[in-house]
C-alpha atoms as a PDB file:
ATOM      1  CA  UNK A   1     268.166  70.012  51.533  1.00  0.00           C
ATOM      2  CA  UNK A   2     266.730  68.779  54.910  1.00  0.00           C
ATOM      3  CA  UNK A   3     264.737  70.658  56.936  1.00  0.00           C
ATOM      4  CA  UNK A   4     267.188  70.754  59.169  1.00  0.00           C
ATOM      5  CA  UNK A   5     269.307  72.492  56.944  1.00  0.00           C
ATOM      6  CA  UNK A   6     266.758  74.929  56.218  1.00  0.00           C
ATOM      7  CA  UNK A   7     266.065  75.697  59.276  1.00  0.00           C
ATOM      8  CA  UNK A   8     270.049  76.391  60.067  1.00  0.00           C
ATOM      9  CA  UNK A   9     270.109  78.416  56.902  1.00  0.00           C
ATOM     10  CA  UNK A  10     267.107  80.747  57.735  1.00  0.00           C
ATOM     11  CA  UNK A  11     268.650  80.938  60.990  1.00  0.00           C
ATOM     12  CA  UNK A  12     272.108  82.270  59.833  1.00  0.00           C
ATOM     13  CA  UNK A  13     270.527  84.587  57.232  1.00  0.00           C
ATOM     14  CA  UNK A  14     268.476  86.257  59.810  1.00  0.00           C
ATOM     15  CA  UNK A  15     271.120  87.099  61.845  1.00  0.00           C
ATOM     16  CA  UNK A  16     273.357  87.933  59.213  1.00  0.00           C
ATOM     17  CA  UNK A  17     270.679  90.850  58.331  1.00  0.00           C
ATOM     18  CA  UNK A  18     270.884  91.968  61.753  1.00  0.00           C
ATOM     19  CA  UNK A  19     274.580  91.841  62.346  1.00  0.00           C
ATOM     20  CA  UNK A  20     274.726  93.915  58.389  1.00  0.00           C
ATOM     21  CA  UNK A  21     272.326  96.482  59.853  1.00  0.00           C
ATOM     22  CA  UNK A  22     274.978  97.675  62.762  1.00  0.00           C
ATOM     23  CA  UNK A  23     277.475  98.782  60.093  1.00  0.00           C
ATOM     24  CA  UNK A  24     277.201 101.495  57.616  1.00  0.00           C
ATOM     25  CA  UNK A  25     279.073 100.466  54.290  1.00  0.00           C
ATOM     26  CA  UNK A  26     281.197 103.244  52.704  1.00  0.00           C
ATOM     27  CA  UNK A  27     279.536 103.228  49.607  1.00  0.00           C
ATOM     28  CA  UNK A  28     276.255 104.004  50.770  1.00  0.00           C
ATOM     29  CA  UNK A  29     277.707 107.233  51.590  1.00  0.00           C
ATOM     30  CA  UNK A  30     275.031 110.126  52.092  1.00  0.00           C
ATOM     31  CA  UNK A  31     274.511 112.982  49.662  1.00  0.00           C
ATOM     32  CA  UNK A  32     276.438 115.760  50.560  1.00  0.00           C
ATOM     33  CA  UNK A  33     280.221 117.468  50.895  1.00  0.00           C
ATOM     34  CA  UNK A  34     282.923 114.869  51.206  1.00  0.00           C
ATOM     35  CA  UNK A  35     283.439 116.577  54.659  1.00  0.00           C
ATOM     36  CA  UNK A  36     279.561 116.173  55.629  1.00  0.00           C
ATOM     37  CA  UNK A  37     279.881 112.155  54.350  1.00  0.00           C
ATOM     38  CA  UNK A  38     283.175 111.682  56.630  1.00  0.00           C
ATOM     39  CA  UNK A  39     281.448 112.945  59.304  1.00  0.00           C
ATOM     40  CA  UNK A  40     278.541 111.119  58.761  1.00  0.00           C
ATOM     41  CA  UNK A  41     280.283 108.030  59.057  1.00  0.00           C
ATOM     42  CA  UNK A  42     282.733 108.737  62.209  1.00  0.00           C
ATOM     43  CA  UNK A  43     279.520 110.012  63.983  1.00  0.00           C
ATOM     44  CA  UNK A  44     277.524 106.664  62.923  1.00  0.00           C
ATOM     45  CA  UNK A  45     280.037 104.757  64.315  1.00  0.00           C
ATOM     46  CA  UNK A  46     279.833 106.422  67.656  1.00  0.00           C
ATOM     47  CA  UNK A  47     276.067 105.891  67.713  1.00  0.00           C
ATOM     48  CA  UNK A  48     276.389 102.137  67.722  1.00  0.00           C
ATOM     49  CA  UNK A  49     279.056 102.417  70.137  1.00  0.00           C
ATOM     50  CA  UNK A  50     277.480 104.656  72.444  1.00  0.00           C
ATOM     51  CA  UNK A  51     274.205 102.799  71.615  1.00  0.00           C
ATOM     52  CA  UNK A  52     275.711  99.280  72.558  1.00  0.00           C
ATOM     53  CA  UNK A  53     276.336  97.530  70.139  1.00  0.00           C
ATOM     54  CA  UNK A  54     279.055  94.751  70.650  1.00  0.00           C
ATOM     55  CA  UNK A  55     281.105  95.567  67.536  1.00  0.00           C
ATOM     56  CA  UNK A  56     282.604  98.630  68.871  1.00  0.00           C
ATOM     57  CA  UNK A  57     284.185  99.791  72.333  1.00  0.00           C
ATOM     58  CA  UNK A  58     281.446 100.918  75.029  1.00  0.00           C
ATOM     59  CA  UNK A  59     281.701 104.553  75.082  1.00  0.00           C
ATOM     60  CA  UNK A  60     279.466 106.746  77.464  1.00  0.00           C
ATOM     61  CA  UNK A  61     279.001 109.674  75.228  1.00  0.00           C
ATOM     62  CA  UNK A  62     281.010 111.172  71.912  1.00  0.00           C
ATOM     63  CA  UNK A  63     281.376 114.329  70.385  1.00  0.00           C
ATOM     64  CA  UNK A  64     282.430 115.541  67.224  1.00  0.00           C
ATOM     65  CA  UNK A  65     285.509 116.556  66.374  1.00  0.00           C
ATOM     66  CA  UNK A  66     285.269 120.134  64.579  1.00  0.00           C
ATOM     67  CA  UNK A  67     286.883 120.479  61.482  1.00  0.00           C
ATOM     68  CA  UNK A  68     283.851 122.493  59.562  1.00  0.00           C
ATOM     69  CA  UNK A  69     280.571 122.594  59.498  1.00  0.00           C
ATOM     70  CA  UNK A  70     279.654 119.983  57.049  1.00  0.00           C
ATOM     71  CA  UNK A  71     281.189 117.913  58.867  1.00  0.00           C
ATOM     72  CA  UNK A  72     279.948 118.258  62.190  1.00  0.00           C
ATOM     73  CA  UNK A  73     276.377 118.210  60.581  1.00  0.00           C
ATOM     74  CA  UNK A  74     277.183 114.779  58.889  1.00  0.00           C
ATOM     75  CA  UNK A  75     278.168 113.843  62.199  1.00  0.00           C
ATOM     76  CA  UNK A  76     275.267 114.563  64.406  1.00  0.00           C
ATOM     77  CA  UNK A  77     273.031 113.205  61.169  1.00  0.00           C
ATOM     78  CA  UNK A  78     275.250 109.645  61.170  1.00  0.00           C
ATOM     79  CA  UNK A  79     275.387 109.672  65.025  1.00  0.00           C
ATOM     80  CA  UNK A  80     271.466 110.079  65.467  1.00  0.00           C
ATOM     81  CA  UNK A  81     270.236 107.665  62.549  1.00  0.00           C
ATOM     82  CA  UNK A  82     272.799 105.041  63.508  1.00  0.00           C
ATOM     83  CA  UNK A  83     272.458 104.776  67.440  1.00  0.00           C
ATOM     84  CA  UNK A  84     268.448 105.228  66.902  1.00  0.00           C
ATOM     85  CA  UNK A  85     268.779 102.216  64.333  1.00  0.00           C
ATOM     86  CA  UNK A  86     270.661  99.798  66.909  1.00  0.00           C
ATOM     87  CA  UNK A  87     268.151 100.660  69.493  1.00  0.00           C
ATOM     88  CA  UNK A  88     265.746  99.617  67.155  1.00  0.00           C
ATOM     89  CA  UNK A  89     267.138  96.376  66.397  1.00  0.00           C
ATOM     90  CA  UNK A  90     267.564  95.552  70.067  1.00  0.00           C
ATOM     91  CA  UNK A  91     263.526  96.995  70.759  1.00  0.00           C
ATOM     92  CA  UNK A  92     262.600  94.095  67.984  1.00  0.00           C
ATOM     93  CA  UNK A  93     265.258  91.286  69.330  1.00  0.00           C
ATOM     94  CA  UNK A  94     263.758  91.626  73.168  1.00  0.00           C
ATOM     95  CA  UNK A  95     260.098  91.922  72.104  1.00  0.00           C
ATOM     96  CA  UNK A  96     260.534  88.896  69.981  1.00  0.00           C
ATOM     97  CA  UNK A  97     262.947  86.471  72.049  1.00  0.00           C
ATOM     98  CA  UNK A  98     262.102  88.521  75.697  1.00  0.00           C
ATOM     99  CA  UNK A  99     264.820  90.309  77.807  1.00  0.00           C
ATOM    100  CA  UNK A 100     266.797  87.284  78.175  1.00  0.00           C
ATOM    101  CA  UNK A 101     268.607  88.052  74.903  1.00  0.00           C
END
Protein backbone atom coordinates (compact mmCIF):
# COMPACT_ATOMS: atom_id res chain seq x y z
CA UNK A 1 0.00 0.00 0.00
CA UNK A 2 1.32 3.52 -0.92
CA UNK A 3 1.25 6.20 1.18
CA UNK A 4 -1.00 7.63 -0.79
CA UNK A 5 -3.34 5.05 -0.19
CA UNK A 6 -2.90 5.32 3.37
CA UNK A 7 -3.39 8.50 3.60
CA UNK A 8 -6.93 8.17 1.52
CA UNK A 9 -7.77 5.32 3.81
CA UNK A 10 -7.18 7.19 7.18
CA UNK A 11 -8.98 9.87 5.56
CA UNK A 12 -12.23 7.89 4.78
CA UNK A 13 -12.13 6.08 8.14
CA UNK A 14 -12.11 9.28 9.99
CA UNK A 15 -14.96 10.53 8.51
CA UNK A 16 -16.73 7.45 8.46
CA UNK A 17 -16.49 7.65 12.51
CA UNK A 18 -17.92 10.95 12.36
CA UNK A 19 -20.68 10.44 9.88
CA UNK A 20 -21.49 6.82 12.37
CA UNK A 21 -21.61 9.14 15.38
CA UNK A 22 -24.83 11.25 13.95
CA UNK A 23 -26.97 8.09 13.95
CA UNK A 24 -28.12 6.05 16.80
CA UNK A 25 -28.31 2.25 15.74
CA UNK A 26 -31.43 0.38 16.96
CA UNK A 27 -29.68 -2.10 18.74
CA UNK A 28 -27.93 0.03 21.01
CA UNK A 29 -31.24 0.68 22.36
CA UNK A 30 -31.21 2.20 26.04
CA UNK A 31 -32.28 0.29 29.13
CA UNK A 32 -35.66 0.84 29.84
CA UNK A 33 -39.63 0.23 28.76
CA UNK A 34 -40.01 -0.49 25.09
CA UNK A 35 -42.06 2.81 25.19
CA UNK A 36 -39.07 4.81 26.98
CA UNK A 37 -36.50 3.14 24.07
CA UNK A 38 -39.01 4.32 21.15
CA UNK A 39 -38.98 7.48 22.46
CA UNK A 40 -35.55 7.63 22.97
CA UNK A 41 -34.89 7.13 19.51
CA UNK A 42 -37.68 9.50 17.77
CA UNK A 43 -36.41 12.23 20.22
CA UNK A 44 -32.58 11.49 19.16
CA UNK A 45 -33.44 11.92 15.85
CA UNK A 46 -34.91 15.31 16.38
CA UNK A 47 -31.78 16.41 18.24
CA UNK A 48 -29.58 15.98 15.21
CA UNK A 49 -32.14 17.54 13.19
CA UNK A 50 -32.80 20.40 15.25
CA UNK A 51 -29.02 20.38 16.03
CA UNK A 52 -28.01 20.53 12.23
CA UNK A 53 -26.95 17.88 11.14
CA UNK A 54 -27.25 17.33 7.27
CA UNK A 55 -28.80 13.85 7.44
CA UNK A 56 -32.12 14.97 8.51
CA UNK A 57 -34.61 17.92 7.56
CA UNK A 58 -33.74 21.38 9.38
CA UNK A 59 -36.30 21.69 11.96
CA UNK A 60 -36.45 24.80 14.36
CA UNK A 61 -37.63 23.07 17.42
CA UNK A 62 -39.56 19.46 18.18
CA UNK A 63 -41.63 18.19 20.74
CA UNK A 64 -42.68 14.98 21.82
CA UNK A 65 -45.49 13.38 20.95
CA UNK A 66 -47.34 12.06 24.25
CA UNK A 67 -48.26 8.68 24.33
CA UNK A 68 -47.00 7.90 28.16
CA UNK A 69 -44.62 8.79 30.24
CA UNK A 70 -41.84 6.49 29.44
CA UNK A 71 -41.94 7.59 26.49
CA UNK A 72 -41.78 11.15 26.65
CA UNK A 73 -38.83 10.64 29.18
CA UNK A 74 -36.93 8.48 26.53
CA UNK A 75 -37.60 11.27 24.38
CA UNK A 76 -36.26 14.27 26.12
CA UNK A 77 -33.19 11.71 27.26
CA UNK A 78 -32.54 10.74 23.23
CA UNK A 79 -33.28 14.38 22.19
CA UNK A 80 -30.70 15.97 24.75
CA UNK A 81 -27.75 13.32 24.41
CA UNK A 82 -28.11 13.26 20.64
CA UNK A 83 -28.32 17.08 19.64
CA UNK A 84 -25.55 17.77 22.54
CA UNK A 85 -23.42 14.95 20.72
CA UNK A 86 -23.67 16.64 17.10
CA UNK A 87 -22.79 19.91 18.61
CA UNK A 88 -19.94 18.28 19.87
CA UNK A 89 -18.75 16.86 16.77
CA UNK A 90 -19.13 20.16 14.96
CA UNK A 91 -17.18 22.11 18.31
CA UNK A 92 -14.16 19.47 17.38
CA UNK A 93 -14.53 19.73 13.31
CA UNK A 94 -14.26 23.86 13.50
CA UNK A 95 -11.56 23.92 16.20
CA UNK A 96 -9.57 21.50 14.19
CA UNK A 97 -10.13 22.55 10.37
CA UNK A 98 -11.43 26.46 11.51
CA UNK A 99 -14.95 27.85 10.68
CA UNK A 100 -14.52 27.36 7.11
CA UNK A 101 -15.83 23.79 7.43
Amino acid sequence: MSYSDTGLLSAILVVAGLVSACSTPTWTSPPGSEKYQTGYHEGCDAGYAVAGSPYYERIESAEPNFQNIDYVQGWQEGFDECKRSYDRIQATIHSVFGTGV
